[in-house]
Protein backbone atom coordinates (compact mmCIF):
# COMPACT_ATOMS: atom_id res chain seq x y z
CA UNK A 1 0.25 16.35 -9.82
CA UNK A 2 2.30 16.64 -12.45
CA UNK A 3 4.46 19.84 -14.25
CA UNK A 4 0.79 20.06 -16.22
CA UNK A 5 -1.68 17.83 -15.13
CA UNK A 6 -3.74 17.00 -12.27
CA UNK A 7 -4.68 13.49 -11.83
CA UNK A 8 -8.03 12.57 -9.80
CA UNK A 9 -8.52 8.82 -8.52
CA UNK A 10 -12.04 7.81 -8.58
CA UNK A 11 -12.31 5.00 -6.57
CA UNK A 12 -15.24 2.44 -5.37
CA UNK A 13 -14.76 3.70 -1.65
CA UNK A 14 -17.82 5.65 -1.63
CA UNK A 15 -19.25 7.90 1.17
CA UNK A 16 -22.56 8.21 2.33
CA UNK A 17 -22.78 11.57 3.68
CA UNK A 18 -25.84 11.28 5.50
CA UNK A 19 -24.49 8.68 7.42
CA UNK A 20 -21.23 10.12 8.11
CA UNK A 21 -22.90 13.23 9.52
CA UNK A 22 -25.23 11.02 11.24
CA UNK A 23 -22.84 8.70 13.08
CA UNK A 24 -22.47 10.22 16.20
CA UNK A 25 -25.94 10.64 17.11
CA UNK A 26 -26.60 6.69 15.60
CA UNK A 27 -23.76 5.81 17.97
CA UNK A 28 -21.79 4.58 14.78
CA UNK A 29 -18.18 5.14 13.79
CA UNK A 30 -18.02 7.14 10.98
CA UNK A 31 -16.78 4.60 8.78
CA UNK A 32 -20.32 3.21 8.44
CA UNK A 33 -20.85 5.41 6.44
CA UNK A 34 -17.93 4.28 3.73
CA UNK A 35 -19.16 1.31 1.36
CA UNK A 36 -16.10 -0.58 -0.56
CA UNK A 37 -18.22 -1.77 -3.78
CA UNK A 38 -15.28 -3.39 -6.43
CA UNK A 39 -18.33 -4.13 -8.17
CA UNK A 40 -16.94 -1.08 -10.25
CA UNK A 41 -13.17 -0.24 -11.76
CA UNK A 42 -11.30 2.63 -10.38
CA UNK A 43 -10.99 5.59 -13.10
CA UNK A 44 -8.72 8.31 -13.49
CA UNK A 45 -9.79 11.96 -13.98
CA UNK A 46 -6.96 14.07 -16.05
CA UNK A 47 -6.92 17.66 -15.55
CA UNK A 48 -4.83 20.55 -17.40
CA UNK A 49 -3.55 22.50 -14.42
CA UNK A 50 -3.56 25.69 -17.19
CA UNK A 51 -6.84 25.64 -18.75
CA UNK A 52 -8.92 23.77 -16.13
CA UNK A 53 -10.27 21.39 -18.65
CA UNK A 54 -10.49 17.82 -18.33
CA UNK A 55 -8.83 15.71 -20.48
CA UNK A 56 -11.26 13.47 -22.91
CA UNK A 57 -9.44 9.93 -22.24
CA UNK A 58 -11.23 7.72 -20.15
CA UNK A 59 -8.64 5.70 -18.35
CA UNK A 60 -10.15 3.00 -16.10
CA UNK A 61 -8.15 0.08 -13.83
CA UNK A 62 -9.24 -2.52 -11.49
CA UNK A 63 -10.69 -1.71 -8.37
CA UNK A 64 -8.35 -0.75 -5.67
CA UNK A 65 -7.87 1.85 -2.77
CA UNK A 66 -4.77 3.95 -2.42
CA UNK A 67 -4.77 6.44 0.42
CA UNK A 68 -0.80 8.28 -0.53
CA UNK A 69 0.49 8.55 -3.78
CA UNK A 70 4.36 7.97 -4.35
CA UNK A 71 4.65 10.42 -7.13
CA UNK A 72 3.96 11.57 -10.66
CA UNK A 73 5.50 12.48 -13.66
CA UNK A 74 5.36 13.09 -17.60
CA UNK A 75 7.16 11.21 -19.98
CA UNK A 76 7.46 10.94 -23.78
CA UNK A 77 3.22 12.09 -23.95
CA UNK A 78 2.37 9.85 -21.06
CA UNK A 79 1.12 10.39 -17.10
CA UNK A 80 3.41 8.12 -15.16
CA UNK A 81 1.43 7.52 -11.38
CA UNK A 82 3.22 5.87 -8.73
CA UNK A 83 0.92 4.99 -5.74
CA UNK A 84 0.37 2.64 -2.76
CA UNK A 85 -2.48 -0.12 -3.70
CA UNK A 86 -4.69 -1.99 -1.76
CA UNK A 87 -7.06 -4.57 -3.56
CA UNK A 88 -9.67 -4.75 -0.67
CA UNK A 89 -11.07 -1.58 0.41
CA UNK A 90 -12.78 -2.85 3.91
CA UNK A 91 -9.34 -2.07 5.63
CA UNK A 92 -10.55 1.17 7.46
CA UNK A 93 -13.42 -1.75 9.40
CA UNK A 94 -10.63 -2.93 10.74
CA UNK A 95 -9.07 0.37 12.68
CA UNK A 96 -11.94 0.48 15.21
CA UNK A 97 -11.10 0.23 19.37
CA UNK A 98 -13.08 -2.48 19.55
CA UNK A 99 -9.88 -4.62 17.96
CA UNK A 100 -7.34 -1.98 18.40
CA UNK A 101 -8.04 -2.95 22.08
CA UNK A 102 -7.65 -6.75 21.52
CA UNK A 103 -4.21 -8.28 22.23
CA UNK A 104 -2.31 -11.80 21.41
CA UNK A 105 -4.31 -14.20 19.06
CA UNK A 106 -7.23 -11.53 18.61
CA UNK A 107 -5.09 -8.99 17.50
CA UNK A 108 -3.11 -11.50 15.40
CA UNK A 109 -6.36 -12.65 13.40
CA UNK A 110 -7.22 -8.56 13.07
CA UNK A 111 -3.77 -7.99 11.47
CA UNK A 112 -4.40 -11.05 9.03
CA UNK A 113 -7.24 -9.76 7.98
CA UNK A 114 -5.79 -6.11 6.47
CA UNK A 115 -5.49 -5.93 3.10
CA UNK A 116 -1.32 -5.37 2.06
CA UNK A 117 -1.10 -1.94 0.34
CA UNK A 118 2.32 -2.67 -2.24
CA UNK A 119 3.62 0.30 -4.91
CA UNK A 120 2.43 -0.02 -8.42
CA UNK A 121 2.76 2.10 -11.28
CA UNK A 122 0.12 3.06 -13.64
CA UNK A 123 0.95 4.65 -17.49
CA UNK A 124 -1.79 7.37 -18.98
CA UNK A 125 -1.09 7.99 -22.31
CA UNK A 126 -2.83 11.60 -22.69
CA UNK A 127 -3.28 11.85 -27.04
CA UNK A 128 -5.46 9.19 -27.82
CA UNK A 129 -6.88 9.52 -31.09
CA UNK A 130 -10.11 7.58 -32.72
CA UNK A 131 -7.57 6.28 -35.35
CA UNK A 132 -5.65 4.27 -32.64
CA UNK A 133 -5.79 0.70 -32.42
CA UNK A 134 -8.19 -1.11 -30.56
CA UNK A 135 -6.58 -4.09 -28.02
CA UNK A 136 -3.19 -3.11 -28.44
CA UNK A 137 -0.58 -1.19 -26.08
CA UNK A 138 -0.12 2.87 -26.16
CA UNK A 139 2.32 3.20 -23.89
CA UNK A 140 5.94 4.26 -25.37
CA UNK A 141 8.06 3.70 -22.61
CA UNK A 142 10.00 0.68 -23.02
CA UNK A 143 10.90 0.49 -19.23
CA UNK A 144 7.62 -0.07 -17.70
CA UNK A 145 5.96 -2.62 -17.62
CA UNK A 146 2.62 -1.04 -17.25
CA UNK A 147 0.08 -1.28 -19.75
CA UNK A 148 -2.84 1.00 -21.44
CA UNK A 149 -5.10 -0.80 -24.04
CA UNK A 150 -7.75 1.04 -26.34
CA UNK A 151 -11.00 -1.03 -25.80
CA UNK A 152 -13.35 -1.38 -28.29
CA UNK A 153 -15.69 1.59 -26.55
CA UNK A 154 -13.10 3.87 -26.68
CA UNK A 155 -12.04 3.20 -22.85
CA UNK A 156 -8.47 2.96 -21.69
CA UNK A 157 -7.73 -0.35 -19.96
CA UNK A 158 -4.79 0.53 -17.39
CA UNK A 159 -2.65 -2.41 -16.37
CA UNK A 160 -0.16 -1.81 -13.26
CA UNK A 161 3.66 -3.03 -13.07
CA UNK A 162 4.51 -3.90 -9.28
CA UNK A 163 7.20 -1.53 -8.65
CA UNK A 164 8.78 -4.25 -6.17
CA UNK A 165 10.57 -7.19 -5.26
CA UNK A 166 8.44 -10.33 -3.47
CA UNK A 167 10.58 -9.48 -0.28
CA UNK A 168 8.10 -6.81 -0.07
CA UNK A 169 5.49 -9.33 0.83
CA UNK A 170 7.50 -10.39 3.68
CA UNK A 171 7.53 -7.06 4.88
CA UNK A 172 4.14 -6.47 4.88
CA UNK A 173 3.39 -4.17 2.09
CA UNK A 174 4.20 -0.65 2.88
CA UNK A 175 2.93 2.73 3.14
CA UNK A 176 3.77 6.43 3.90
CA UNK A 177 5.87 7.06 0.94
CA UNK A 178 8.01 9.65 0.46
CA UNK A 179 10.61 10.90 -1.81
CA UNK A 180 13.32 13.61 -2.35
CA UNK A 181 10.61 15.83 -2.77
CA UNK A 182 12.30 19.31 -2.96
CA UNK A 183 13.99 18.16 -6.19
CA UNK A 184 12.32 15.52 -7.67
CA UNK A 185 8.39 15.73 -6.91
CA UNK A 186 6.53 15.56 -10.73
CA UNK A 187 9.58 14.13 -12.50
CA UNK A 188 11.22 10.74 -13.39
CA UNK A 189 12.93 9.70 -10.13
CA UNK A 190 14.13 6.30 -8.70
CA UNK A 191 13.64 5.74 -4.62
CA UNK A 192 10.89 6.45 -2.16
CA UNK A 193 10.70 5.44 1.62
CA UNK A 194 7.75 4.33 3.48
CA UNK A 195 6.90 1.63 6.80
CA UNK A 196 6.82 -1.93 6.70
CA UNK A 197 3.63 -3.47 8.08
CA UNK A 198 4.31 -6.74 9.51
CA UNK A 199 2.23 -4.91 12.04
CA UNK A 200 -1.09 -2.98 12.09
CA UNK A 201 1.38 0.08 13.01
CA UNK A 202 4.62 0.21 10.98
CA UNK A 203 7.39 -1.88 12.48
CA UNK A 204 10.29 -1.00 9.78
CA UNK A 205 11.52 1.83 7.30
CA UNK A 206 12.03 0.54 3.83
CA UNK A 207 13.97 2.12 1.36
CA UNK A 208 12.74 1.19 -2.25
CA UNK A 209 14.58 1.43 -5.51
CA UNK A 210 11.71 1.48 -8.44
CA UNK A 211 14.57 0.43 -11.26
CA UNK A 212 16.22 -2.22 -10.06
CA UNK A 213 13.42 -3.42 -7.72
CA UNK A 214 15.18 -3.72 -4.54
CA UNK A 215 14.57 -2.98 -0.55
CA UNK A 216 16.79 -1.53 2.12
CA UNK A 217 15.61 -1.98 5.68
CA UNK A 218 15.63 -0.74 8.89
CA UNK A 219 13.95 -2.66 11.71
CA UNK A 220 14.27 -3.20 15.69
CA UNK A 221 12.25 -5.50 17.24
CA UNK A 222 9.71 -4.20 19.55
CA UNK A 223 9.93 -0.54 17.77
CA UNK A 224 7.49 1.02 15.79
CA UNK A 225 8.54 3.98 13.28
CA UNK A 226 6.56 7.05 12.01
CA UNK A 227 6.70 7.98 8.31
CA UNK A 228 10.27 8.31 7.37
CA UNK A 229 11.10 12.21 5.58
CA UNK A 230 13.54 12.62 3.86
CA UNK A 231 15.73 15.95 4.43
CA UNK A 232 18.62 16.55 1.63
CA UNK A 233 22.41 17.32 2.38
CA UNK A 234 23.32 20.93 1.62
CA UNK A 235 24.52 21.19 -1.63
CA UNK A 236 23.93 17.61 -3.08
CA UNK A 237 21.92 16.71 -6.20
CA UNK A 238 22.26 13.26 -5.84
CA UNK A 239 18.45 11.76 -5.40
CA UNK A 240 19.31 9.68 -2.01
CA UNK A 241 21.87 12.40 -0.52
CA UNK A 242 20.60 13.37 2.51
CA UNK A 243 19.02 11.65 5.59
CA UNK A 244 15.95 9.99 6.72
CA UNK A 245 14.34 11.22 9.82
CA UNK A 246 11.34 9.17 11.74
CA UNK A 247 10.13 8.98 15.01
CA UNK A 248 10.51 5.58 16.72
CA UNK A 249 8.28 4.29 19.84
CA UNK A 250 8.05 1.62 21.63
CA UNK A 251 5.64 0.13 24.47
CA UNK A 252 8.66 -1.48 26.57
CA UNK A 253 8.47 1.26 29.40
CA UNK A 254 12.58 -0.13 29.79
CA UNK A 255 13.42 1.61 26.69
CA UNK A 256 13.19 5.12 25.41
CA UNK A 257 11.20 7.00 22.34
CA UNK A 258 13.84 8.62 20.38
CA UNK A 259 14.65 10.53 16.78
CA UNK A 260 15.92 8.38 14.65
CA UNK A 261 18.47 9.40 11.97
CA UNK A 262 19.57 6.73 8.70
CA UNK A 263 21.68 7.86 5.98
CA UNK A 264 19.40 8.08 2.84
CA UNK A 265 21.81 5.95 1.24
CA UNK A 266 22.72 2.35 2.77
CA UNK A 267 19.99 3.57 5.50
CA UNK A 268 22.81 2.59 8.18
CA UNK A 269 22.17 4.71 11.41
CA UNK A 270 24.10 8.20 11.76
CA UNK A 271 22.14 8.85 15.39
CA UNK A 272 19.44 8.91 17.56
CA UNK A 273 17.93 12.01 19.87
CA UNK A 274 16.53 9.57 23.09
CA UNK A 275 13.11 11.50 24.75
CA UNK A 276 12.68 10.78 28.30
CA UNK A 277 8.78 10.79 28.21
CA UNK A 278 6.06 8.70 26.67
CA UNK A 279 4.85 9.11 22.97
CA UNK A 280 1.85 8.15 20.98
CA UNK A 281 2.29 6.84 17.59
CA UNK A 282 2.38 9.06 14.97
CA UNK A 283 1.97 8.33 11.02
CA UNK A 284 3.21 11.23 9.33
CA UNK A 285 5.87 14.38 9.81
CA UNK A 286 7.26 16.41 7.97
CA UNK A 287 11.04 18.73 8.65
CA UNK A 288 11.49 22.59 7.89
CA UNK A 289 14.50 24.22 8.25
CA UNK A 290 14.70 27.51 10.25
């Protein structure tokens, strides 16, 4: 969302219902009864939050499957949409205990085989007119990259810009975003913080700058952080003042689970609350003051 708009993703992950509701008595996971078909583009739906009405532009992108969206804004008569991508949408196949069980090489050629979900931004421009012209830019905003062309059927042809650096590859991709939420959810920001995947569970906390395209990482071998959240100093308005909180495992029964705390900023560590008992991995939290 937006300050006015609502934006719905329409992608070609479709769900058989029958199937879904099915799948226990078929003895099927319930993911047989989700199709990836790239055989058609991903659209966005634009909604006025005040009037309920959707907007006429038909905005339309390659195929691709994001499950968490970094954030949204408007600028200069535009939807900005930051999100995680993923080109191939087969990747929830591959969460099933029949490889979630395997170990060494098998799990190895499981991993390889997940789609790498990387942060892309996607422009909207929201007053399109009949009069404008046909196979050229409408974007404004000279610091994006990201392109929407009027086609000659009166469709908007969305073209992402990668909002970071090839290091990223290295990393894995990443996932679980989040941002400085409490001040700067639906507006022009510049970091979010999400998992490295070098792993099919996160094994590192990434701290992306959008402008100047850079990472800052946090990693220990042979520990495997939840979504990072991001809770703000008292007082600051700086975007990255504050601290990132996620929960770290690990499987070595010779080390401990603990809280781990990173300051937002250079993401060195300020501390770490040790639990003396055994945790499953978790992918998301969230932190509410008392």
């Amino acid at each position: 969302m937006t300050r006015n708009y609502i934006i719905f993703i329409e992608q070609p992950l479709k769900m058989n219902l029958w199937k879904i509701v099915t799948s226990r008595i078929r003895g099927k996971a319930f993911s047989d009864g989700i199709s990836w078909e790239p055989q058609y583009n991903t659209r966005f739906h634009v909604v006025d939050k005040h009037t309920g009405q959707l907007l006429p532009g038909m905005y339309y992108s390659k195929p691709f499957v994001t499950f968490h969206q970094i954030n949204a804004f408007e600028d200069q008569g535009c939807v900005v949409i930051d999100m995680c991508c993923q080109d191939d949408g087969r990747n929830l196949e591959v969460y099933q205990l029949q490889n979630l069980r395997k170990a060494g090489e098998g799990l190895d050629q499981v991993y390889n085989s997940v789609g790498r979900s990387f942060p892309r931004r996607f422009v909207l421009p929201l007053h399109v007119s009949l009069n404008d012209p046909e196979g050229e830019n409408l974007s404004p905003l000279s610091y994006s990259s990201a392109s929407a062309v009027k086609q000659a059927d009166g469709k908007i042809w969305c073209s992402y810009e990668s909002l970071h650096p090839e290091d990223l590859e290295e990393e894995g991709g990443i996932e679980f975003p989040q941002i400085n939420y409490g001040q700067f959810s639906g507006k022009k920001y510049r970091f979010f913080y999400g998992c490295g995947f070098r792993h099919l569970v996160g094994d590192s906390l990434i701290k992306v700058d959008v402008v100047n395209k850079t990472l800052t990482i946090w990693r220990e071998d042979g520990f495997y952080p939840s979504e990072p959240v991001f809770v703000p100093a008292p007082g600051t308005s700086e975007e990255d003042g504050g601290v990132i909180l996620s929960v770290v495992i690990t499987p070595d029964q010779n080390e401990k689970n603990f809280l781990l705390v990173l300051d937002a900023k250079n993401f060195e560590e300020l501390g770490r609350a040790e639990v003396p008992v055994q945790m499953p991995y978790g992918f998301h939290g969230t932190f509410v003051t008392i």
